[in-house]
Protein backbone atom coordinates (compact mmCIF):
# COMPACT_ATOMS: atom_id res chain seq x y z
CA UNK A 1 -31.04 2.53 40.21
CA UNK A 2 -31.20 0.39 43.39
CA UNK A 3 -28.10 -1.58 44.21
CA UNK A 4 -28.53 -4.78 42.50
CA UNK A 5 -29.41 -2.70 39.35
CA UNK A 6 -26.12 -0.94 39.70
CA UNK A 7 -24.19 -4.50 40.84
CA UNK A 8 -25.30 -5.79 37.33
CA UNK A 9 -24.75 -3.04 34.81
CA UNK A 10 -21.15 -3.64 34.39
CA UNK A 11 -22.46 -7.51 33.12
CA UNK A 12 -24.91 -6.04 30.79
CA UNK A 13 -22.63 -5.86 27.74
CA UNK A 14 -25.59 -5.07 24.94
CA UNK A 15 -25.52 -1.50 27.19
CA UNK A 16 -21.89 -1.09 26.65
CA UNK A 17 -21.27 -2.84 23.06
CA UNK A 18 -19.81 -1.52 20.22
CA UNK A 19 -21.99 -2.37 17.03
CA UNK A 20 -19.88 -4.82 15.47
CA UNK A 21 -19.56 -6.43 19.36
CA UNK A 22 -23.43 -7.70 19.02
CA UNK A 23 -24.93 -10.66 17.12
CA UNK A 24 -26.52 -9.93 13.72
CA UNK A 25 -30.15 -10.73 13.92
CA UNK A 26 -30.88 -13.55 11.37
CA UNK A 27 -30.50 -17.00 10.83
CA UNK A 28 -26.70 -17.51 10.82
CA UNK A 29 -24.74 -20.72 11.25
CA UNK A 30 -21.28 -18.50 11.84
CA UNK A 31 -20.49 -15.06 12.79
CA UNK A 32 -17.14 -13.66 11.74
CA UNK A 33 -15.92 -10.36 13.44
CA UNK A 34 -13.23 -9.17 11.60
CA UNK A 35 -11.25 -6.36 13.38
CA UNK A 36 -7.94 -4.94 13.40
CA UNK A 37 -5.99 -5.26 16.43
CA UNK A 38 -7.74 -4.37 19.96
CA UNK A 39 -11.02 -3.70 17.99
CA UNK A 40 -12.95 -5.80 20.57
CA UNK A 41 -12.68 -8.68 18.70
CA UNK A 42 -12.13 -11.28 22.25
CA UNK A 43 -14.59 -9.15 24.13
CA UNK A 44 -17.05 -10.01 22.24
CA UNK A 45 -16.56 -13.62 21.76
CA UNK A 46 -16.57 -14.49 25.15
CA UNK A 47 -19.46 -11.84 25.43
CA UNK A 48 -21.09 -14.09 23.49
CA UNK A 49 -20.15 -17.05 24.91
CA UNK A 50 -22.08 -16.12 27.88
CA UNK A 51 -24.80 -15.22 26.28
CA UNK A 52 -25.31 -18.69 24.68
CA UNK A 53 -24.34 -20.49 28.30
CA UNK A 54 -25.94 -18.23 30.98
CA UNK A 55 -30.13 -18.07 32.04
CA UNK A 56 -32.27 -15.77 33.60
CA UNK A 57 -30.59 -16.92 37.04
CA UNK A 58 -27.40 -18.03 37.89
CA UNK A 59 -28.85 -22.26 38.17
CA UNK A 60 -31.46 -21.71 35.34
CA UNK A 61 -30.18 -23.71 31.14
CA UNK A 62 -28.94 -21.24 28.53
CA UNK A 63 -29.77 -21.88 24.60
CA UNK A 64 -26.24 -23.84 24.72
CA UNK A 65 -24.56 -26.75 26.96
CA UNK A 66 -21.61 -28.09 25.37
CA UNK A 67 -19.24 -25.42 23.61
CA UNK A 68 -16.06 -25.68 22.47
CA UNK A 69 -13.37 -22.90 22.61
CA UNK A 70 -11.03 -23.17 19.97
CA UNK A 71 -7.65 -21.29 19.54
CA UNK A 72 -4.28 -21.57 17.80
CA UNK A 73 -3.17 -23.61 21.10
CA UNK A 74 -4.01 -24.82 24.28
CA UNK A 75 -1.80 -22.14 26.20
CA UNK A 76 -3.66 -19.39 23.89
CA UNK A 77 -6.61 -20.58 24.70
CA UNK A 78 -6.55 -20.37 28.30
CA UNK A 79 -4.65 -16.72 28.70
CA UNK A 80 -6.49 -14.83 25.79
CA UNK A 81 -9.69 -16.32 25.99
CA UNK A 82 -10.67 -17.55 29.10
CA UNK A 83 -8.26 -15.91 31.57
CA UNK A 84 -7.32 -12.72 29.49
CA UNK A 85 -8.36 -9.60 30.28
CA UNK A 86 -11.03 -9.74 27.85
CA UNK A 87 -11.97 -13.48 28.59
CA UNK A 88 -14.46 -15.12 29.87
CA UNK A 89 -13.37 -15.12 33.29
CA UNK A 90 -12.69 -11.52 33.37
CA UNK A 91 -16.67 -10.83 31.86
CA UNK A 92 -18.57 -13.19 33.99
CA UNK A 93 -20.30 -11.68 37.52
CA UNK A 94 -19.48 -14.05 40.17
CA UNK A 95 -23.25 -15.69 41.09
CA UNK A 96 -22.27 -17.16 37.54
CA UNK A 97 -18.90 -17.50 37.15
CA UNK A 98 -17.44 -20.65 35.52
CA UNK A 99 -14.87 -23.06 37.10
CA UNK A 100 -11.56 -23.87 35.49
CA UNK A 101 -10.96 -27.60 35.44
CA UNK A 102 -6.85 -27.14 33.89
CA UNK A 103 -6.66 -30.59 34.19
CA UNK A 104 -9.49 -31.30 31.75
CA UNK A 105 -9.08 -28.17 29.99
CA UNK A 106 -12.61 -27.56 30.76
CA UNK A 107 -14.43 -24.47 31.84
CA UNK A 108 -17.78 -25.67 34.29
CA UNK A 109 -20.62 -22.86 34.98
CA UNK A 110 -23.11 -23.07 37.72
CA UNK A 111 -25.95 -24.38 35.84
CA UNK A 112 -23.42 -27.04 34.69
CA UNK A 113 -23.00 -25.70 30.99
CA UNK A 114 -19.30 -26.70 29.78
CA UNK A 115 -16.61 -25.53 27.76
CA UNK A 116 -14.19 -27.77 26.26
CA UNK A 117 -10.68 -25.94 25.43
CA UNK A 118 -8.89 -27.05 21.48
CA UNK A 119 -5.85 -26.51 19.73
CA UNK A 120 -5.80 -26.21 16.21
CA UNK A 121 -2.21 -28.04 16.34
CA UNK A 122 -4.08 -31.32 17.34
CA UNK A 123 -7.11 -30.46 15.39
CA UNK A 124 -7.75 -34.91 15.75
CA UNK A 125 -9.17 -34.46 19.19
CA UNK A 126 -11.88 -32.56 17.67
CA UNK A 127 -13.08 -35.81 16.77
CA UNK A 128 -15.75 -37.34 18.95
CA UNK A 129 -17.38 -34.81 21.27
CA UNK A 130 -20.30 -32.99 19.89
CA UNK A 131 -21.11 -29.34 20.82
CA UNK A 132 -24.02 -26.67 20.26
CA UNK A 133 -22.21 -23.57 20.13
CA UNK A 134 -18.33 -23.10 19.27
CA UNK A 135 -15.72 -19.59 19.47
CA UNK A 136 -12.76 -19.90 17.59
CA UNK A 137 -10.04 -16.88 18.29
CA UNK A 138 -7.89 -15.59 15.42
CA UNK A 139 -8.27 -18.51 13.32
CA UNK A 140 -6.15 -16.56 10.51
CA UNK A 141 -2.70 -17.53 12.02
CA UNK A 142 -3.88 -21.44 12.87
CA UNK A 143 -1.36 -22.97 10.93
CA UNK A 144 -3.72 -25.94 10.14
CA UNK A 145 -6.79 -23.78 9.77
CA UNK A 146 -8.65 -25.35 7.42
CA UNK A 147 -8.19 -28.98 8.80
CA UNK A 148 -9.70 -27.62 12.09
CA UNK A 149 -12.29 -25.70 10.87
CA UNK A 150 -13.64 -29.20 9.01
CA UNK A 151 -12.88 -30.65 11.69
CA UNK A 152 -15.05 -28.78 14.03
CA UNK A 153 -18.06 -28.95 11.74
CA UNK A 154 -18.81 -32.48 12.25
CA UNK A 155 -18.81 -31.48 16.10
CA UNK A 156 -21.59 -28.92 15.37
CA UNK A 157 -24.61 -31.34 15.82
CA UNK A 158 -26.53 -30.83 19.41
CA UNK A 159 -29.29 -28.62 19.63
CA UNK A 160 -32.06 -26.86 17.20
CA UNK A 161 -29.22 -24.49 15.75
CA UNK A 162 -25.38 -24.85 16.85
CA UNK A 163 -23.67 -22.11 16.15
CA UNK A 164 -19.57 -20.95 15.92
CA UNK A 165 -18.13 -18.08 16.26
CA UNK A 166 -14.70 -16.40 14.38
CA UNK A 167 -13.13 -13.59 15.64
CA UNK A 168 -10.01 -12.81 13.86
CA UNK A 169 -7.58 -10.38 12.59
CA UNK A 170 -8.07 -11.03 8.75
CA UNK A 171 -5.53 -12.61 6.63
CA UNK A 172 -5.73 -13.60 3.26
CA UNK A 173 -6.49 -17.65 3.38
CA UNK A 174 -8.17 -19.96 1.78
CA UNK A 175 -10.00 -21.05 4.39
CA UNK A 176 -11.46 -17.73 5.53
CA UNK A 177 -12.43 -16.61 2.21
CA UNK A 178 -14.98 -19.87 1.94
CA UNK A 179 -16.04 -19.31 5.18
CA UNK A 180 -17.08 -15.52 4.59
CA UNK A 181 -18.48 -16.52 1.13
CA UNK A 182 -20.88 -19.35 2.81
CA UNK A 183 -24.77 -17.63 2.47
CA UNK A 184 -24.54 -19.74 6.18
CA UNK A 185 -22.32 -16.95 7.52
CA UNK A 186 -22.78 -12.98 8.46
CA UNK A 187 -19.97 -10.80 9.27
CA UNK A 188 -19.05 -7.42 11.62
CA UNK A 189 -16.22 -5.15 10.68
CA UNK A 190 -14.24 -2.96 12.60
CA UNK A 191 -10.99 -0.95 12.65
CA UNK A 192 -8.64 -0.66 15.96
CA UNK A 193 -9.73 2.80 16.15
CA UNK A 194 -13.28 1.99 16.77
CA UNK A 195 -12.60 0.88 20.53
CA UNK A 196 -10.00 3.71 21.33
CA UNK A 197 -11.60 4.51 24.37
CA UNK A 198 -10.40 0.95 25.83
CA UNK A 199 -6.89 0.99 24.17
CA UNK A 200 -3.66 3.00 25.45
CA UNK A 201 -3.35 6.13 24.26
CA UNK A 202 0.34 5.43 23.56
CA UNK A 203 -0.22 2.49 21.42
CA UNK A 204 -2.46 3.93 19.44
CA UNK A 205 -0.33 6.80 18.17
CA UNK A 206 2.16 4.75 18.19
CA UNK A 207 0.71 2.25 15.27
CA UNK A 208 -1.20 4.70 13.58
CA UNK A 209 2.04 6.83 12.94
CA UNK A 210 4.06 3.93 12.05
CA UNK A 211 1.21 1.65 9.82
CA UNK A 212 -1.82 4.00 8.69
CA UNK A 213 -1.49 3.81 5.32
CA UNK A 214 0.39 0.38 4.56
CA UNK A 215 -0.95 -2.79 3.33
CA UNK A 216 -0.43 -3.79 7.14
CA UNK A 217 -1.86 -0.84 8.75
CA UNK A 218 -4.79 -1.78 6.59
CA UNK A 219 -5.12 -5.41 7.64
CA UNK A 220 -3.55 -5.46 11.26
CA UNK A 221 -5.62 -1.90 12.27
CA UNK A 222 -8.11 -1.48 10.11
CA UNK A 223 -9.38 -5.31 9.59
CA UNK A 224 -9.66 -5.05 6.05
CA UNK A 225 -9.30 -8.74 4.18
CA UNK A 226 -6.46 -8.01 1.72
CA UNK A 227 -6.63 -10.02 -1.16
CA UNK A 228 -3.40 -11.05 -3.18
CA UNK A 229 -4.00 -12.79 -6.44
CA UNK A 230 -2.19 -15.58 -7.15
CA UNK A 231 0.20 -14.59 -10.10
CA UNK A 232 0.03 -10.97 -9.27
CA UNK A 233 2.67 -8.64 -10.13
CA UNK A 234 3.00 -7.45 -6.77
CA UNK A 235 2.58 -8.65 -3.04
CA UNK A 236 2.28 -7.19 0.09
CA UNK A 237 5.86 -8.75 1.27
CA UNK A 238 7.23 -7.47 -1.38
CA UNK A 239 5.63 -3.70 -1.54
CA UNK A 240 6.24 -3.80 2.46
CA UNK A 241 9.92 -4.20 2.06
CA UNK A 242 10.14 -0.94 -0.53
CA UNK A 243 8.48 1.18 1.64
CA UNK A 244 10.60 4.56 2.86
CA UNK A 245 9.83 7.24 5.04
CA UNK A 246 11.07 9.88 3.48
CA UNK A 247 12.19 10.54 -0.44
CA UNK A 248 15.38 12.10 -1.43
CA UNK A 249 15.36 15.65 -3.39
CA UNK A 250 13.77 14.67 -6.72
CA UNK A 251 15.05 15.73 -10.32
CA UNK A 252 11.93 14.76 -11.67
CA UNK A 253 8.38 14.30 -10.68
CA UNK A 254 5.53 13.20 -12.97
CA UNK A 255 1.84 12.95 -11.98
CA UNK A 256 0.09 9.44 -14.35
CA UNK A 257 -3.79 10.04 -14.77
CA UNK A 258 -5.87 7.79 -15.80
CA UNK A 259 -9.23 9.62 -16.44
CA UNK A 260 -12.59 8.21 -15.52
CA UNK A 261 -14.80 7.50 -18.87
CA UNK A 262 -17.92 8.43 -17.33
CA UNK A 263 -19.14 11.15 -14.96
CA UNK A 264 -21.45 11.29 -12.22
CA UNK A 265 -22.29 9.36 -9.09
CA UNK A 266 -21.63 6.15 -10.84
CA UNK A 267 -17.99 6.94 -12.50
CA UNK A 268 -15.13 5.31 -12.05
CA UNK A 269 -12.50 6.94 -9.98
CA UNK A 270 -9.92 8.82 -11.96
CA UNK A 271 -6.20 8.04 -10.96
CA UNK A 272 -4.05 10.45 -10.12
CA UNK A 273 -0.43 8.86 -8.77
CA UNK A 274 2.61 11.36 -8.12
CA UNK A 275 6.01 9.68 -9.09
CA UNK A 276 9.50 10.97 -8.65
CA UNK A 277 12.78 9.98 -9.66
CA UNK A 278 16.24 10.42 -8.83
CA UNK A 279 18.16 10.79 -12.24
CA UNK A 280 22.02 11.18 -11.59
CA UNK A 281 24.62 8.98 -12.93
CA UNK A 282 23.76 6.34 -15.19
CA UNK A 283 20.66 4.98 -16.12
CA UNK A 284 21.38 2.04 -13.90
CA UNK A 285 21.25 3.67 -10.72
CA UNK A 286 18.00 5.76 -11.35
CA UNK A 287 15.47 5.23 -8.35
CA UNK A 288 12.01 6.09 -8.66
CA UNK A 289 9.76 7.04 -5.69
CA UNK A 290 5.83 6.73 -5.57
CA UNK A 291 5.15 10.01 -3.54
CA UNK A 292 1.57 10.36 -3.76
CA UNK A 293 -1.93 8.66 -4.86
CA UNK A 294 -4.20 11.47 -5.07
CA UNK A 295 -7.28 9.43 -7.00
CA UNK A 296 -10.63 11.33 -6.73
CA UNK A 297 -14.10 10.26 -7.92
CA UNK A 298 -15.29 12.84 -9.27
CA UNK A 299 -18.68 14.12 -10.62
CA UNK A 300 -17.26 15.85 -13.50
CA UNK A 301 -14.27 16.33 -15.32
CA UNK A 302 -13.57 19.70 -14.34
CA UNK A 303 -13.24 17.99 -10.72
CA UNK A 304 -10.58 15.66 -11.30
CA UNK A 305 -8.56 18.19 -13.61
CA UNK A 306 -8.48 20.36 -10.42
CA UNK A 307 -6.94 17.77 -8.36
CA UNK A 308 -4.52 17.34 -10.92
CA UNK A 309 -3.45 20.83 -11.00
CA UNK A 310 -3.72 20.83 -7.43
CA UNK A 311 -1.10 18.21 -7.58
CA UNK A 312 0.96 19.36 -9.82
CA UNK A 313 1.64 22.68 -7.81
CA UNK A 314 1.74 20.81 -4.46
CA UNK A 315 4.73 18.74 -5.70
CA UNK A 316 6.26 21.14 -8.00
CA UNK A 317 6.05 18.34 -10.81
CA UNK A 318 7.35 18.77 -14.43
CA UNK A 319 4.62 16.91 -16.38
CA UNK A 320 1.48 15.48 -16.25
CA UNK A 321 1.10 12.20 -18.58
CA UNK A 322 -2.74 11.00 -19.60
CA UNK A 323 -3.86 8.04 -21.63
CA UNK A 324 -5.75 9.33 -24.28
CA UNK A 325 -7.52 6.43 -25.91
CA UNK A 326 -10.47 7.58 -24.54
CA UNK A 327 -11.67 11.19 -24.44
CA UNK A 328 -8.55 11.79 -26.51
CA UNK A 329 -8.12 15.71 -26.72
CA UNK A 330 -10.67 16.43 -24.62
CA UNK A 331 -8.51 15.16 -21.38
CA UNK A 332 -5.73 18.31 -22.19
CA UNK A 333 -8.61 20.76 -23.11
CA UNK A 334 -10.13 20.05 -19.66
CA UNK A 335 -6.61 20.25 -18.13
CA UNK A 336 -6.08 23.37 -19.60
CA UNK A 337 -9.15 25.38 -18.72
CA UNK A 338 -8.66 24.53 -14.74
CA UNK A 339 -4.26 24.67 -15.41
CA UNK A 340 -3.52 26.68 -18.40
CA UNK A 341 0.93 26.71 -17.95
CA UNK A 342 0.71 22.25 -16.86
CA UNK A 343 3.27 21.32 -19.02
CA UNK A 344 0.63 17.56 -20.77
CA UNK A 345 1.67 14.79 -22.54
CA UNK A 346 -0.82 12.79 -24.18
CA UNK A 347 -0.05 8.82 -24.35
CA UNK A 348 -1.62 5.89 -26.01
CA UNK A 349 -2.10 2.42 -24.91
CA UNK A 350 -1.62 -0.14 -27.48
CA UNK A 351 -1.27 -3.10 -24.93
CA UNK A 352 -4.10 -4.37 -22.42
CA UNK A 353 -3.28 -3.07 -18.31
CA UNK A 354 -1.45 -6.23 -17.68
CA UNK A 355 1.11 -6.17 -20.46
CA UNK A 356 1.41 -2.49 -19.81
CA UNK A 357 2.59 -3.56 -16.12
CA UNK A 358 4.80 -6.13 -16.88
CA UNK A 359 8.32 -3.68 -17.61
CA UNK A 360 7.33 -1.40 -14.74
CA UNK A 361 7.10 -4.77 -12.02
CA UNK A 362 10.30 -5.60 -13.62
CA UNK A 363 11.37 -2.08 -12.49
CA UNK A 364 10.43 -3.43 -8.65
CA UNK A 365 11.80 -6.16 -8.94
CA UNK A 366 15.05 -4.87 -10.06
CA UNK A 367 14.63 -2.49 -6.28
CA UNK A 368 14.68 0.56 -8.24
CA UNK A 369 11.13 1.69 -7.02
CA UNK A 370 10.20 3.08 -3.45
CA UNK A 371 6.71 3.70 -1.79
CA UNK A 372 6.32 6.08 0.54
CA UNK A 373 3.17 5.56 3.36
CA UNK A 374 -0.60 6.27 2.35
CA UNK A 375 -0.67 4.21 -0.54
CA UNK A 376 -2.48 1.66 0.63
CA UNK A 377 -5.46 1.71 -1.80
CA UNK A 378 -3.02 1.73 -4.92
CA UNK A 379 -1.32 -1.27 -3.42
CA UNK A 380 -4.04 -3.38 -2.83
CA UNK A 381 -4.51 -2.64 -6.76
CA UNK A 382 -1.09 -3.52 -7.42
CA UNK A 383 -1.66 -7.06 -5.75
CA UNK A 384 -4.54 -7.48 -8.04
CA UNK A 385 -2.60 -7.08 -11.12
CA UNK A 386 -1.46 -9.91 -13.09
CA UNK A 387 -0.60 -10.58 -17.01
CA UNK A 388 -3.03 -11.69 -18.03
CA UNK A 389 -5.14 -8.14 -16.48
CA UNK A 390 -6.94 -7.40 -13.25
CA UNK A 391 -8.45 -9.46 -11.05
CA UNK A 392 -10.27 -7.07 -8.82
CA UNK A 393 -13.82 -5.09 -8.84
CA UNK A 394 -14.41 -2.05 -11.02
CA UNK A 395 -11.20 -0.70 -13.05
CA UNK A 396 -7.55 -0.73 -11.57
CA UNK A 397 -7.38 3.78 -12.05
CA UNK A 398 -4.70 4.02 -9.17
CA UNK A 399 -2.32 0.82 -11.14
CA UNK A 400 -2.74 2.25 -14.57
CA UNK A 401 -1.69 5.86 -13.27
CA UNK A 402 0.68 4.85 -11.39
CA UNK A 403 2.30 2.68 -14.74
CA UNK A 404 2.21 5.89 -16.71
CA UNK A 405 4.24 7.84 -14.42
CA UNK A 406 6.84 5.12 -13.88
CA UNK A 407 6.98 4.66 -17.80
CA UNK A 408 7.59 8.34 -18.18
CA UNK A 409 10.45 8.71 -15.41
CA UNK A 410 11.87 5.65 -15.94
CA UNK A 411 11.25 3.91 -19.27
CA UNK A 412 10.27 6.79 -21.48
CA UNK A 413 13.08 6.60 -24.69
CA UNK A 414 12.75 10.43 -24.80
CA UNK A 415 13.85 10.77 -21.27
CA UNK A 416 16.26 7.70 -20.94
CA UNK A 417 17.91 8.20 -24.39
CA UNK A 418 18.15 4.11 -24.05
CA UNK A 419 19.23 3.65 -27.30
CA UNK A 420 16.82 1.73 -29.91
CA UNK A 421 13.21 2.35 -28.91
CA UNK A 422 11.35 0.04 -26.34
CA UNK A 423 8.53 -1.53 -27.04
CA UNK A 424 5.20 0.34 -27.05
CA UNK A 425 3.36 0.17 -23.54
């Protein structure tokens, strides 16, 4: 390479881009990058930014002239994404280098392209100007979101195709969710871990031993939009603030299956939740503890009665509990081949999922159920739960396992000795 080549590489960001850094080819109105934290998610926007503002030479149009740069507020604005260390600023090579106008709040390039800086606190001054491309920065934490992200759409006019930008942690808003449902929009995913090469080695272990595996871990690191039903059973709040490190020494542990109906590629998973309980005193101070989810999909039923007597040993547990309303006897034959001494318990559901539930969320409620970490699958289940059944894809495996298993530690008349028999689950 001769010198200028070498001058320029470090600008050439499509060399050194992560996949979900780069446009999607198509023709989109908005881009969303949805990342957990230090995915890449800023690099890229003002990567992008550039891209739309900057031609072949440093005095030479780009595809956009007027964009506006949109975050939570002004001050935000001007550290993260236009003097942070991912900003604009910070990506451009000097022969094109923008200006910083703090009086106008403006950003001015050489070719006179402009940038006009927003807050989504005074989302009314988006009214008026007019722009061709836009970046908004984690507009899941605006507190008036949607108001500026209407807002900004009448602004969107200049040009053949005006485009915007999102890049944002995801959180589960209104506004977000119509914006990623919009045929107008494509979307790039990706987890903190993907840019580890750029990210302290520190903080990485650091949140990975402390989240990886919670309902945060999986929105704030791995990007993922978690969705909480309205009505649910459970939130995230709510599961966050049960969640232990360790469990005490358990004087029971039951593993809840809930067995897939069909086999092959296309069955449903088959839930397998470990559940332990601390049984001294009386009833009233019982605690349970959610120790494991150990769902498999499985190609055949041998396969998921192997992880259940896999389970079983690993945890030392004292019963395994099954619906049986469908497959009936042939769930404990299939045990039995793999697991011949599992101590089996056949139950039957008389009530749909939701009802079935309802006495074990009363058992949260009450705080007399802990999660351990690495359930996050199960929870996001859990917060798709709601009486009146579940409000998520496919079949809620992981919930209804993990229902059994509390029913049978906790609720069970044979092992409470309650008094007068509870109502059928």
């Amino acid at each position: 390479m001769d010198d200028n080549t070498l001058a320029a590489l470090p600008y050439l960001f499509e060399f050194w881009a992560l996949d979900h850094q780069l446009p999607p080819e198509g023709d989109w109105r908005t881009w969303v990058i949805l990342g957990g934290r230090g995915a890449g998610k800023t690099r890229a926007g003002a990567e992008w930014v550039r891209a739309q503002v900057e031609g072949p030479r440093p005095l030479m149009a780009g595809r956009a002239r007027r964009v506006a740069l949109v975050g939570e507020t002004y001050e935000q604005v001007r550290s993260v994404m236009i003097e942070g260390d991912s900003g604009i600023l910070a990506c451009s090579p000097r022969d094109r280098m923008p200006s910083w106008k703090a009086t106008q709040r403006k950003l001015v390039w050489p070719n006179g392209a402009e940038a006009q800086v927003f807050s989504a606190h005074d989302f009314e001054a988006l009214r008026g100007p007019q722009f061709d491309a836009a970046w908004m920065d984690e507009l899941a934490k605006w507190p008036k979101a949607e108001d500026a992200w209407d807002m900004l759409q009448f602004c969107l006019r200049l040009g053949d195709n005006p485009q915007a930008v999102v890049t944002t942690t995801p959180k589960n808003i209104p506004v977000l969710k119509d914006i990623l449902s919009r045929r107008s929009t494509v979307c790039t995913h990706a987890a903190t871990e993907a840019n580890r090469a750029n990210l302290a080695r520190g903080f990485l272990a650091e949140v990975m031993e402390r989240y990886k595996g919670t309902r945060m871990g999986r929105q704030e690191l791995d990007g993922i939009l978690l969705d909480d039903i309205e009505g649910a059973f459970w939130t995230t709040p709510v599961l966050d603030a049960l969640r232990v490190e360790t469990a005490p020494e358990m004087d029971r542990i039951v593993i809840g299956v809930d067995p897939a109906v069909t086999s092959g590629g296309a069955a449903d998973e088959t839930g397998i939740v470990v559940v332990g309980a601390v049984m001294r005193g009386p009833i009233s101070e019982w605690r349970a503890y959610v120790l494991e989810d150990a769902t498999v999909s499985a190609a055949s039923p041998t396969e998921w009665a192997r992880a259940v007597a896999n389970a079983y040993e690993k945890w030392g547990a004292d019963r395994v509990v099954a619906e049986g309303n469908q497959g009936g006897d042939m769930i404990e034959a299939v045990l039995r081949q793999v697991a011949p001494t599992v101590s089996y318990r056949k139950v039957t559901a008389r009530r749909g999922k939701g009802v079935r539930a309802e006495p074990v969320a009363a058992l949260y409620e009450q705080g007399k159920v802990r999660h351990l970490r690495g359930l996050g699958a199960l929870e996001d289940q859990m917060c798709r739960m709601t009486v009146a059944g579940y409000r998520g894809s496919g079949s809620p495996d992981r919930v209804d396992a993990m229902v059994w298993a509390l029913w049978s530690v906790m609720l069970d008349p044979e092992r409470t000795r309650a008094g007068p028999r509870i109502r059928q689950l």
